[in-house]
PDB file of N, CA and C in Angstrom:
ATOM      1  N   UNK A   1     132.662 154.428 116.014  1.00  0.00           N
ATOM      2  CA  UNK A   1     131.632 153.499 115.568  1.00  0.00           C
ATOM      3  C   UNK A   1     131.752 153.247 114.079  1.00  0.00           C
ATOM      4  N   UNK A   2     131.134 152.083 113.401  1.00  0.00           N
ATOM      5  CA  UNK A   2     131.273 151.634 112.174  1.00  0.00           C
ATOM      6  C   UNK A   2     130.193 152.222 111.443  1.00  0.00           C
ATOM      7  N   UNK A   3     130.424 152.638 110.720  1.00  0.00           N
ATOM      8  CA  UNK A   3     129.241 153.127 109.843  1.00  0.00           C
ATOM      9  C   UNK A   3     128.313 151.850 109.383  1.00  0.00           C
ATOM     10  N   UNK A   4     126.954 152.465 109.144  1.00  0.00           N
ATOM     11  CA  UNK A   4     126.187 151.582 108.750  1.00  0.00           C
ATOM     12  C   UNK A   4     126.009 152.038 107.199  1.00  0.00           C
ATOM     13  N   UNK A   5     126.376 151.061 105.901  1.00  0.00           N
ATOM     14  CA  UNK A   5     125.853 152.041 104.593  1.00  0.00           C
ATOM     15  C   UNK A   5     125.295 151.294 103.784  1.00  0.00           C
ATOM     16  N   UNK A   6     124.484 152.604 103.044  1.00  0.00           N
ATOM     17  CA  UNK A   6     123.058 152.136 102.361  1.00  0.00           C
ATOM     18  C   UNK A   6     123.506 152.631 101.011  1.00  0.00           C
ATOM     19  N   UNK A   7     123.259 151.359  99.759  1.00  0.00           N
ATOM     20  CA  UNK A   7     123.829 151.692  98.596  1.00  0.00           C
ATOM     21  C   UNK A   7     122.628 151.435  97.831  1.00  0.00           C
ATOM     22  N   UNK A   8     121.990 152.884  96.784  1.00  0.00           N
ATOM     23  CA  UNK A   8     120.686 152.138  96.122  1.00  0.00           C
ATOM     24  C   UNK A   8     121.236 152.803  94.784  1.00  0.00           C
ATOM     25  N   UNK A   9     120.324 151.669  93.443  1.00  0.00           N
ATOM     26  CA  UNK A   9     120.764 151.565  92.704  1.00  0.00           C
ATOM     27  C   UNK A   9     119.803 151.283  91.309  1.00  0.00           C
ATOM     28  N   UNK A  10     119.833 151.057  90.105  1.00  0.00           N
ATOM     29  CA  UNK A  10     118.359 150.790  89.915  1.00  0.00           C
ATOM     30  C   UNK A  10     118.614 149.670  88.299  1.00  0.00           C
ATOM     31  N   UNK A  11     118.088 148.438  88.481  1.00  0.00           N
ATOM     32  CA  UNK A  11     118.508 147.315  87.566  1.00  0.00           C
ATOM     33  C   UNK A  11     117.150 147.243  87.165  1.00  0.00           C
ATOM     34  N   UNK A  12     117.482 146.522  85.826  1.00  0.00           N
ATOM     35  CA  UNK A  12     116.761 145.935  84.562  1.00  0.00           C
ATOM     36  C   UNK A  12     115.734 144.987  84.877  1.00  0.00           C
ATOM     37  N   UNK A  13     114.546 144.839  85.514  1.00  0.00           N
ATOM     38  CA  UNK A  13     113.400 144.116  85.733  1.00  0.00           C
ATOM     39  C   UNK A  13     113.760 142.341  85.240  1.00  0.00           C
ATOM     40  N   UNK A  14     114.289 142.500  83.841  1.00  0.00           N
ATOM     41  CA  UNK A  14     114.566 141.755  83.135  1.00  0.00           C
ATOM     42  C   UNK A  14     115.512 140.922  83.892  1.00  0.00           C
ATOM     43  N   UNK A  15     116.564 141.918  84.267  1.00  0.00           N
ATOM     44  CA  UNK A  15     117.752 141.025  85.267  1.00  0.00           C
ATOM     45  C   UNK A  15     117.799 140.637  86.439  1.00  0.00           C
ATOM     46  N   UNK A  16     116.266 140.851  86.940  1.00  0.00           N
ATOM     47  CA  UNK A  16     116.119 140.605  88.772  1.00  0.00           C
ATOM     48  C   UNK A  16     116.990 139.457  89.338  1.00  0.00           C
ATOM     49  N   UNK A  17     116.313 138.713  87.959  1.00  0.00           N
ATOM     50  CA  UNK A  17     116.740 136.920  89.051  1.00  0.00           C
ATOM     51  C   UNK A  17     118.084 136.868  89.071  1.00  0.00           C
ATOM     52  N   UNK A  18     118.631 137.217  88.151  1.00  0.00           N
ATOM     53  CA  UNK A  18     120.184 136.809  87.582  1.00  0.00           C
ATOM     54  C   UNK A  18     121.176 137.835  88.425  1.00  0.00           C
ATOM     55  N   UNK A  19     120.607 139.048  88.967  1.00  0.00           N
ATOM     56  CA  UNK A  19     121.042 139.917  89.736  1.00  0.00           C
ATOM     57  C   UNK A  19     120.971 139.172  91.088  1.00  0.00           C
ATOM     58  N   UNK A  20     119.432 138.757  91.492  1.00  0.00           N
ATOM     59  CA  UNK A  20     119.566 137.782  92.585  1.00  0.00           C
ATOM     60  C   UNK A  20     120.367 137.118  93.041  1.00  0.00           C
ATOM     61  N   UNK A  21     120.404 136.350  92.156  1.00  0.00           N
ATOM     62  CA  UNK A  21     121.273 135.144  91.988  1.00  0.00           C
ATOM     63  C   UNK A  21     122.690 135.717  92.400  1.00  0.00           C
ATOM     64  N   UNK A  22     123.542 136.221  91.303  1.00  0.00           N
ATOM     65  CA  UNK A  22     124.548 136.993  91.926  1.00  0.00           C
ATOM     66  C   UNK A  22     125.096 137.338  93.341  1.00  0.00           C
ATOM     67  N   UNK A  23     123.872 137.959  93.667  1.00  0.00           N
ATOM     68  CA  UNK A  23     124.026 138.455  95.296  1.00  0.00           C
ATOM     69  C   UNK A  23     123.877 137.414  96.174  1.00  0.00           C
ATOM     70  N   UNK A  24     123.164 136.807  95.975  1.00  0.00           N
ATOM     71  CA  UNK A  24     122.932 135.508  97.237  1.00  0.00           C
ATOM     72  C   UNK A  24     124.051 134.583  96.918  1.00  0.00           C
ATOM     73  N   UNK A  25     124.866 134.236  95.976  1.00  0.00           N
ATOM     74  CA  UNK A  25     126.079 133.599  95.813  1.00  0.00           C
ATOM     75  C   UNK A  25     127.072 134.242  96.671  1.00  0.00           C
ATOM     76  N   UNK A  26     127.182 135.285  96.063  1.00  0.00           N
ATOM     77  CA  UNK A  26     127.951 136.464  97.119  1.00  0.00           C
ATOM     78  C   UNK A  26     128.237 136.256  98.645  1.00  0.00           C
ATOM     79  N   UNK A  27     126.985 136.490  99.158  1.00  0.00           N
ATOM     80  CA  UNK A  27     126.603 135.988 100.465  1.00  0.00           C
ATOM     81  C   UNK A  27     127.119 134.565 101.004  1.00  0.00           C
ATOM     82  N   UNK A  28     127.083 133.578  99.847  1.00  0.00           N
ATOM     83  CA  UNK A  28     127.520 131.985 100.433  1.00  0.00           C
ATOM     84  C   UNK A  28     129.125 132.511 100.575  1.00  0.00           C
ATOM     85  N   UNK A  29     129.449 132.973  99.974  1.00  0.00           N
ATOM     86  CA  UNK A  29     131.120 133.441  99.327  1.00  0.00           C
ATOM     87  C   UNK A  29     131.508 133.988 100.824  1.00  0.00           C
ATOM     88  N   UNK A  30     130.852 134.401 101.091  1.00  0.00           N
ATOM     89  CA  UNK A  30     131.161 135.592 102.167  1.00  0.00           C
ATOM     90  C   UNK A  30     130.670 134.522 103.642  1.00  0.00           C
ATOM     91  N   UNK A  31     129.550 133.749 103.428  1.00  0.00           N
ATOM     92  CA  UNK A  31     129.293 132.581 104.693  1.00  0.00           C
ATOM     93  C   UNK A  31     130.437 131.984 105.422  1.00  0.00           C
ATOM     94  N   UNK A  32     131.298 131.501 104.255  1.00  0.00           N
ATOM     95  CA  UNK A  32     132.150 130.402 104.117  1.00  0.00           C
ATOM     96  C   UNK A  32     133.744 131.374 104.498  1.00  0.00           C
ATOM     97  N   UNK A  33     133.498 132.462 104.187  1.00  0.00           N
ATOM     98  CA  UNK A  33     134.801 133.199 105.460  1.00  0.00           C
ATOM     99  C   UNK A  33     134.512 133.534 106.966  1.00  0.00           C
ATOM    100  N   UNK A  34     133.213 133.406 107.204  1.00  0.00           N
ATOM    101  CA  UNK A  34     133.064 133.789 108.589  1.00  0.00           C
ATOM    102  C   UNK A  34     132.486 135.348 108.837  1.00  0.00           C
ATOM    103  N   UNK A  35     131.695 135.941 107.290  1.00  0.00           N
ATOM    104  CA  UNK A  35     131.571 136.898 107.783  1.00  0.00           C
ATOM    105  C   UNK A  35     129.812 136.768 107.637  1.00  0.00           C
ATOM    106  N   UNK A  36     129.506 137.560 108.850  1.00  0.00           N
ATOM    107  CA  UNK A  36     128.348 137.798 109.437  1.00  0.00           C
ATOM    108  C   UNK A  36     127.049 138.474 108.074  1.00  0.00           C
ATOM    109  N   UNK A  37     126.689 137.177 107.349  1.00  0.00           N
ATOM    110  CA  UNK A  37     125.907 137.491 106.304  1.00  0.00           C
ATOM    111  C   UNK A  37     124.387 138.531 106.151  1.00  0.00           C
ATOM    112  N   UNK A  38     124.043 138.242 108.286  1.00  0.00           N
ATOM    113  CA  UNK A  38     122.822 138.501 108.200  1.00  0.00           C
ATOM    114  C   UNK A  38     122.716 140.129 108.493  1.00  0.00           C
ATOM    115  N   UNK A  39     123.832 140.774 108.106  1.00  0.00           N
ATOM    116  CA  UNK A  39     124.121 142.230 108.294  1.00  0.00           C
ATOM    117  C   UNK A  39     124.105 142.496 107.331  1.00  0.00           C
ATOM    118  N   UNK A  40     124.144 141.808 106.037  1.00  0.00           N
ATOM    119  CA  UNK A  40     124.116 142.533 104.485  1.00  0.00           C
ATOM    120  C   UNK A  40     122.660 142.066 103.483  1.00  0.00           C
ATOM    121  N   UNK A  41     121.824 142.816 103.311  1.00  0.00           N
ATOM    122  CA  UNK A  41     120.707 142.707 103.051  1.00  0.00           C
ATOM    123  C   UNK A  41     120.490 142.817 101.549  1.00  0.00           C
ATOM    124  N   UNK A  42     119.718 142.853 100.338  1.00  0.00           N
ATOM    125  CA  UNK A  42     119.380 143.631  99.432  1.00  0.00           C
ATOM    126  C   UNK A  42     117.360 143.492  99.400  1.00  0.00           C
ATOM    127  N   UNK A  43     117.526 144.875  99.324  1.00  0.00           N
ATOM    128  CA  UNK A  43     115.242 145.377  99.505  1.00  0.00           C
ATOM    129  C   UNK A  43     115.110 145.484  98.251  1.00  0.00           C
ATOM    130  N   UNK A  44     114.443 145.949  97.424  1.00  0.00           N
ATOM    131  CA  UNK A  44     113.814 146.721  96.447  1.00  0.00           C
ATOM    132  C   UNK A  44     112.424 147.386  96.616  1.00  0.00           C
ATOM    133  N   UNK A  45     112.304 148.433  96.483  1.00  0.00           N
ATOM    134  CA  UNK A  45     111.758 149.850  96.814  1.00  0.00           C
ATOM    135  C   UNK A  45     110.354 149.451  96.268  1.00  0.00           C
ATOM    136  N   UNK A  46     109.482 149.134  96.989  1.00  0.00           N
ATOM    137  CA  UNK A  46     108.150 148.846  96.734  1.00  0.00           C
ATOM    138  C   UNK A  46     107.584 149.811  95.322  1.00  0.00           C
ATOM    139  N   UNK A  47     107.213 150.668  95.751  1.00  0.00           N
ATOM    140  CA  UNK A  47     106.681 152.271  94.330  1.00  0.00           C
ATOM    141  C   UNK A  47     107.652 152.306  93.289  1.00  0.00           C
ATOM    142  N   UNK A  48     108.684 150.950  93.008  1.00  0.00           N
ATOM    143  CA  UNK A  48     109.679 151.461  92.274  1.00  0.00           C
ATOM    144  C   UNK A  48     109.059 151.158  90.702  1.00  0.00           C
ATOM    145  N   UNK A  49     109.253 151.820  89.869  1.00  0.00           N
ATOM    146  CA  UNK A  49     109.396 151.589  88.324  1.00  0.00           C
ATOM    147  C   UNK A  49     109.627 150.047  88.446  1.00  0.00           C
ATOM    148  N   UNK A  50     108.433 149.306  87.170  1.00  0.00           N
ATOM    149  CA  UNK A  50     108.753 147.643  87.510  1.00  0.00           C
ATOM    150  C   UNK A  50     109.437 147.752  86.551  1.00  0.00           C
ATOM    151  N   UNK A  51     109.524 148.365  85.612  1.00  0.00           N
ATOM    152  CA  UNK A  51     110.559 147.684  84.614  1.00  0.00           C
ATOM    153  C   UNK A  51     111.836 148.385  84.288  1.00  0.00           C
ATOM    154  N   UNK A  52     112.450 149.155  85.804  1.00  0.00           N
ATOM    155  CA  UNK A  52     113.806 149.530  86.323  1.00  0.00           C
ATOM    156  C   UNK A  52     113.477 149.608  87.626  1.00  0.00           C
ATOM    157  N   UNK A  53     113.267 148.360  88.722  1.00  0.00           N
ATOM    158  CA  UNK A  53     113.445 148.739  89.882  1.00  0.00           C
ATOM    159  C   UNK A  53     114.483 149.292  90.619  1.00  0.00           C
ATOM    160  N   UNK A  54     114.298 149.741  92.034  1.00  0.00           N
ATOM    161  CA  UNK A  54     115.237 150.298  92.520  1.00  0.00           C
ATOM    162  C   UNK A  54     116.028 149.502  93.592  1.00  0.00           C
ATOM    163  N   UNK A  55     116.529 149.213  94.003  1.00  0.00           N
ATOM    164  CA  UNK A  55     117.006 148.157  94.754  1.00  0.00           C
ATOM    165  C   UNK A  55     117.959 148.926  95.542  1.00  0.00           C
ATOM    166  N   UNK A  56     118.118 148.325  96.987  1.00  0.00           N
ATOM    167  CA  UNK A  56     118.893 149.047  98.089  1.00  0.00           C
ATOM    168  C   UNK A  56     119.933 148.085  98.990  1.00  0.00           C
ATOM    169  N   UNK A  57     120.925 148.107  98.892  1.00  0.00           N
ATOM    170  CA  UNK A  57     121.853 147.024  99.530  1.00  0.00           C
ATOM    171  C   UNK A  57     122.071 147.439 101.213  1.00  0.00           C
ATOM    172  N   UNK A  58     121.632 146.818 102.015  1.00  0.00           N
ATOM    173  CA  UNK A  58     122.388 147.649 103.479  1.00  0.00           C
ATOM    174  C   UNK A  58     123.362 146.670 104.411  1.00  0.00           C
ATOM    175  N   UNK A  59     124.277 147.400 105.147  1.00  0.00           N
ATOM    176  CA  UNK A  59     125.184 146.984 105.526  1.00  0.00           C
ATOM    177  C   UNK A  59     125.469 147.365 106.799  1.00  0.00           C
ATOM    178  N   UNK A  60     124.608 146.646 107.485  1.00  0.00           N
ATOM    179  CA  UNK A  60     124.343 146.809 108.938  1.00  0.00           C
ATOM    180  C   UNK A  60     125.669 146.751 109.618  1.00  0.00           C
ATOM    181  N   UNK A  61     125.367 146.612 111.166  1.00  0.00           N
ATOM    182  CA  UNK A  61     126.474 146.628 112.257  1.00  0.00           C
ATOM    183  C   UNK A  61     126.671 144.709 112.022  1.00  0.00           C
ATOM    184  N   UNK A  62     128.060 145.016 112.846  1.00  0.00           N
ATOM    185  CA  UNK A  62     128.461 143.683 112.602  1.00  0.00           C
ATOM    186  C   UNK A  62     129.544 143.372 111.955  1.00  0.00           C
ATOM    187  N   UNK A  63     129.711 143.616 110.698  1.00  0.00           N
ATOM    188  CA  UNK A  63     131.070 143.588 109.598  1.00  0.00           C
ATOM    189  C   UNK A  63     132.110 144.802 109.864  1.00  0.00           C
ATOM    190  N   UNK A  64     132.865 143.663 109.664  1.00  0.00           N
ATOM    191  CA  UNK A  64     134.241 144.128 110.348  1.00  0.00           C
ATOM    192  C   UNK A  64     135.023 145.223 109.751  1.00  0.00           C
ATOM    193  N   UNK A  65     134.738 144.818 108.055  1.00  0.00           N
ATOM    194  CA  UNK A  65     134.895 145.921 107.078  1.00  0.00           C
ATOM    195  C   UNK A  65     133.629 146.450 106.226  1.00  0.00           C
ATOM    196  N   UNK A  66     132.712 147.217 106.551  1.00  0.00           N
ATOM    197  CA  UNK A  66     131.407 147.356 105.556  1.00  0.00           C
ATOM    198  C   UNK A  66     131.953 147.995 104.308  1.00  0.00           C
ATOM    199  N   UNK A  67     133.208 148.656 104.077  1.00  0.00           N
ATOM    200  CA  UNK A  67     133.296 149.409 102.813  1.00  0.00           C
ATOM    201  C   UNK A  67     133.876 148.637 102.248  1.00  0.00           C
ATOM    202  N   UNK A  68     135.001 147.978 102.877  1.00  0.00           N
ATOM    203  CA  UNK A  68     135.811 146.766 101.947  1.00  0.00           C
ATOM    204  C   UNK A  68     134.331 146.082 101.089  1.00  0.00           C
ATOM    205  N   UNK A  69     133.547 145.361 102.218  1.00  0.00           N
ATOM    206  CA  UNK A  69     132.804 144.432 101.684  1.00  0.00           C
ATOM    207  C   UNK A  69     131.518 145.204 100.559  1.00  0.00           C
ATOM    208  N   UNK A  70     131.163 146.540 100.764  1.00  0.00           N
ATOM    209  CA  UNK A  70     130.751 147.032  99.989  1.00  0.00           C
ATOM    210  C   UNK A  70     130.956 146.803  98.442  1.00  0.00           C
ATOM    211  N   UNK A  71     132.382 147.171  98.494  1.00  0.00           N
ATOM    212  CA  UNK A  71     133.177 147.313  97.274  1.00  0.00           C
ATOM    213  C   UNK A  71     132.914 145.492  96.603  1.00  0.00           C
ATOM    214  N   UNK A  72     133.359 144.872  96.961  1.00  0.00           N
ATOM    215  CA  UNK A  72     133.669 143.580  97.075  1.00  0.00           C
ATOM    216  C   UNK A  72     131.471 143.124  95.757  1.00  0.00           C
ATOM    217  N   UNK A  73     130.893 143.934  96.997  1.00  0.00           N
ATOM    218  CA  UNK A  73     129.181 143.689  96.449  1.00  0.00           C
ATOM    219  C   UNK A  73     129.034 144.053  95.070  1.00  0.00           C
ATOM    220  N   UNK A  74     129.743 145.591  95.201  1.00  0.00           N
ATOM    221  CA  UNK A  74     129.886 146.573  93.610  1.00  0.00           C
ATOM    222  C   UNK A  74     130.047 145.909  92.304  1.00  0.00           C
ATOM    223  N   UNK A  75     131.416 144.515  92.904  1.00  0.00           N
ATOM    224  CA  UNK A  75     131.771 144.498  91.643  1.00  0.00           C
ATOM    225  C   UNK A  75     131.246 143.370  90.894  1.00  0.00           C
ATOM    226  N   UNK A  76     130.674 142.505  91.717  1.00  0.00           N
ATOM    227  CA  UNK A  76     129.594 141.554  91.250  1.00  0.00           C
ATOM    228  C   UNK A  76     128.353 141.956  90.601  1.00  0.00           C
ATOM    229  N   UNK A  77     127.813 143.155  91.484  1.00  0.00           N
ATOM    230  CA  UNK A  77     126.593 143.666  91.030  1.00  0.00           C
ATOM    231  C   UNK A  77     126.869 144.387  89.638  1.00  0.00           C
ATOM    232  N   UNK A  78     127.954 144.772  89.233  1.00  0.00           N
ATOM    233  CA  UNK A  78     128.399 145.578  88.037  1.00  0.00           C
ATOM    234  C   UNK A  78     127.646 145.185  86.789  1.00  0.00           C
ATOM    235  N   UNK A  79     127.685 143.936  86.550  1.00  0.00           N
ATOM    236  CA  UNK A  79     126.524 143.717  85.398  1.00  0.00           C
ATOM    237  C   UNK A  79     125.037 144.050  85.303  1.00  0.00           C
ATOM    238  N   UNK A  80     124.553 144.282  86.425  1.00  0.00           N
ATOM    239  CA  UNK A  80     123.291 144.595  85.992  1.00  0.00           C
ATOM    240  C   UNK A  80     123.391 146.192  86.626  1.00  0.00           C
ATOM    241  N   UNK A  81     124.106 146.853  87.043  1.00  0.00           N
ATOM    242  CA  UNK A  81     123.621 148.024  87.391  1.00  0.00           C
ATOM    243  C   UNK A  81     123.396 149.085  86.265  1.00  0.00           C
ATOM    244  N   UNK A  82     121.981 149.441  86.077  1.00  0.00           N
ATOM    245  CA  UNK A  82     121.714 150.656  85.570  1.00  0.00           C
ATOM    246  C   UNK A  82     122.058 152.128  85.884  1.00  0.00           C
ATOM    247  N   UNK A  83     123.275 153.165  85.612  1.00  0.00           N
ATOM    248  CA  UNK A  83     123.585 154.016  86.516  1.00  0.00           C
ATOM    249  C   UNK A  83     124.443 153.918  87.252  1.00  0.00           C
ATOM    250  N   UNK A  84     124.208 155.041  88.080  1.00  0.00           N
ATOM    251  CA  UNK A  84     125.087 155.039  89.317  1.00  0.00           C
ATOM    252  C   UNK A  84     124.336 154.265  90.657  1.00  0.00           C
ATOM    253  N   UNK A  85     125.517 153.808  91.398  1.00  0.00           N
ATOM    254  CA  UNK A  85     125.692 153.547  92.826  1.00  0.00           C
ATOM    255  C   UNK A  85     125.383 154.507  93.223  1.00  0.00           C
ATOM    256  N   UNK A  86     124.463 154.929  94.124  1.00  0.00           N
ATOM    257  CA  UNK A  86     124.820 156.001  95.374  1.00  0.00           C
ATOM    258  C   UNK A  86     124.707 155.863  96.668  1.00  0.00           C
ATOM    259  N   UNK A  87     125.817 155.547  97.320  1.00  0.00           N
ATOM    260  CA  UNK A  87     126.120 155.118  98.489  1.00  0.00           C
ATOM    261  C   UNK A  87     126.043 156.190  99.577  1.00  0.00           C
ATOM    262  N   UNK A  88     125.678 155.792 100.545  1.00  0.00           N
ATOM    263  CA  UNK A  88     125.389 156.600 102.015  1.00  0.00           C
ATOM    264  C   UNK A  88     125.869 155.713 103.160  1.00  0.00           C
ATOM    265  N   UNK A  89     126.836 156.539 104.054  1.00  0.00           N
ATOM    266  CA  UNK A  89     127.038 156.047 105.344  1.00  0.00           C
ATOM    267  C   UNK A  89     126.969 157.256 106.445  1.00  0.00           C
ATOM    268  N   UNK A  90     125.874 156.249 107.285  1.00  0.00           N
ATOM    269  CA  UNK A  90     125.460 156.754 108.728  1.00  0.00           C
ATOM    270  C   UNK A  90     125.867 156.024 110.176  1.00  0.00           C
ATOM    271  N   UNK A  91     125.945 156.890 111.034  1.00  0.00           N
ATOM    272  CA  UNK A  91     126.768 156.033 112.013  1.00  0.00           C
ATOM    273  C   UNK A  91     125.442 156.408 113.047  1.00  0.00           C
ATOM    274  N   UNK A  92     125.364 155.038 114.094  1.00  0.00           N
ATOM    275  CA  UNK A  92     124.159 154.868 115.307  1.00  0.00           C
ATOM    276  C   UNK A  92     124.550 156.205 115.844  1.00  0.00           C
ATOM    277  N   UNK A  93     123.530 156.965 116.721  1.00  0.00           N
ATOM    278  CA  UNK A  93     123.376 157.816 117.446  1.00  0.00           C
ATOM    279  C   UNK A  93     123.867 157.229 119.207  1.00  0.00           C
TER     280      UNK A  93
END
């Protein structure tokens, strides 16, 4: 089975939109090859610090490569990440 993985992380309040932005481009980037967009998500952690939220990328079933495309998320997101990545993969029961 494919792992499912959860990458959280924690950006600059300041940079939400522009981080946004980023990621949902991403996503068109990724539309326009055929890969299954509605498996890659980004949340941000309700109780989080507003002015360093925490934000959580997941990478549901479906993608063909979740770590390739992981990586691929990383390096876009690289400008606004505060810290470390810390990535987790779990596989369905």
């Amino acid at each position: 089975m494919q792992p499912e993985i959860f990458v959280y992380y924690r950006i600059r309040a300041a940079d939400s939109a522009a981080a946004l932005t980023a990621f949902r481009k991403l996503q068109e980037q990724l539309a326009a090859e055929a890969v299954p967009i509605s498996a890659l998500r980004v949340l941000q952690r309700q109780d989080s610090d507003s002015s360093l939220p925490t934000w959580m990328e997941v990478y549901g079933p479906g993608l063909n490569d979740p770590v390739g495309l992981e990586a691929r998320v990383a390096a876009a997101m690289a400008p606004f990440v505060q810290g470390l990545r810390h990535r987790e993969c779990f596989t369905a029961l």
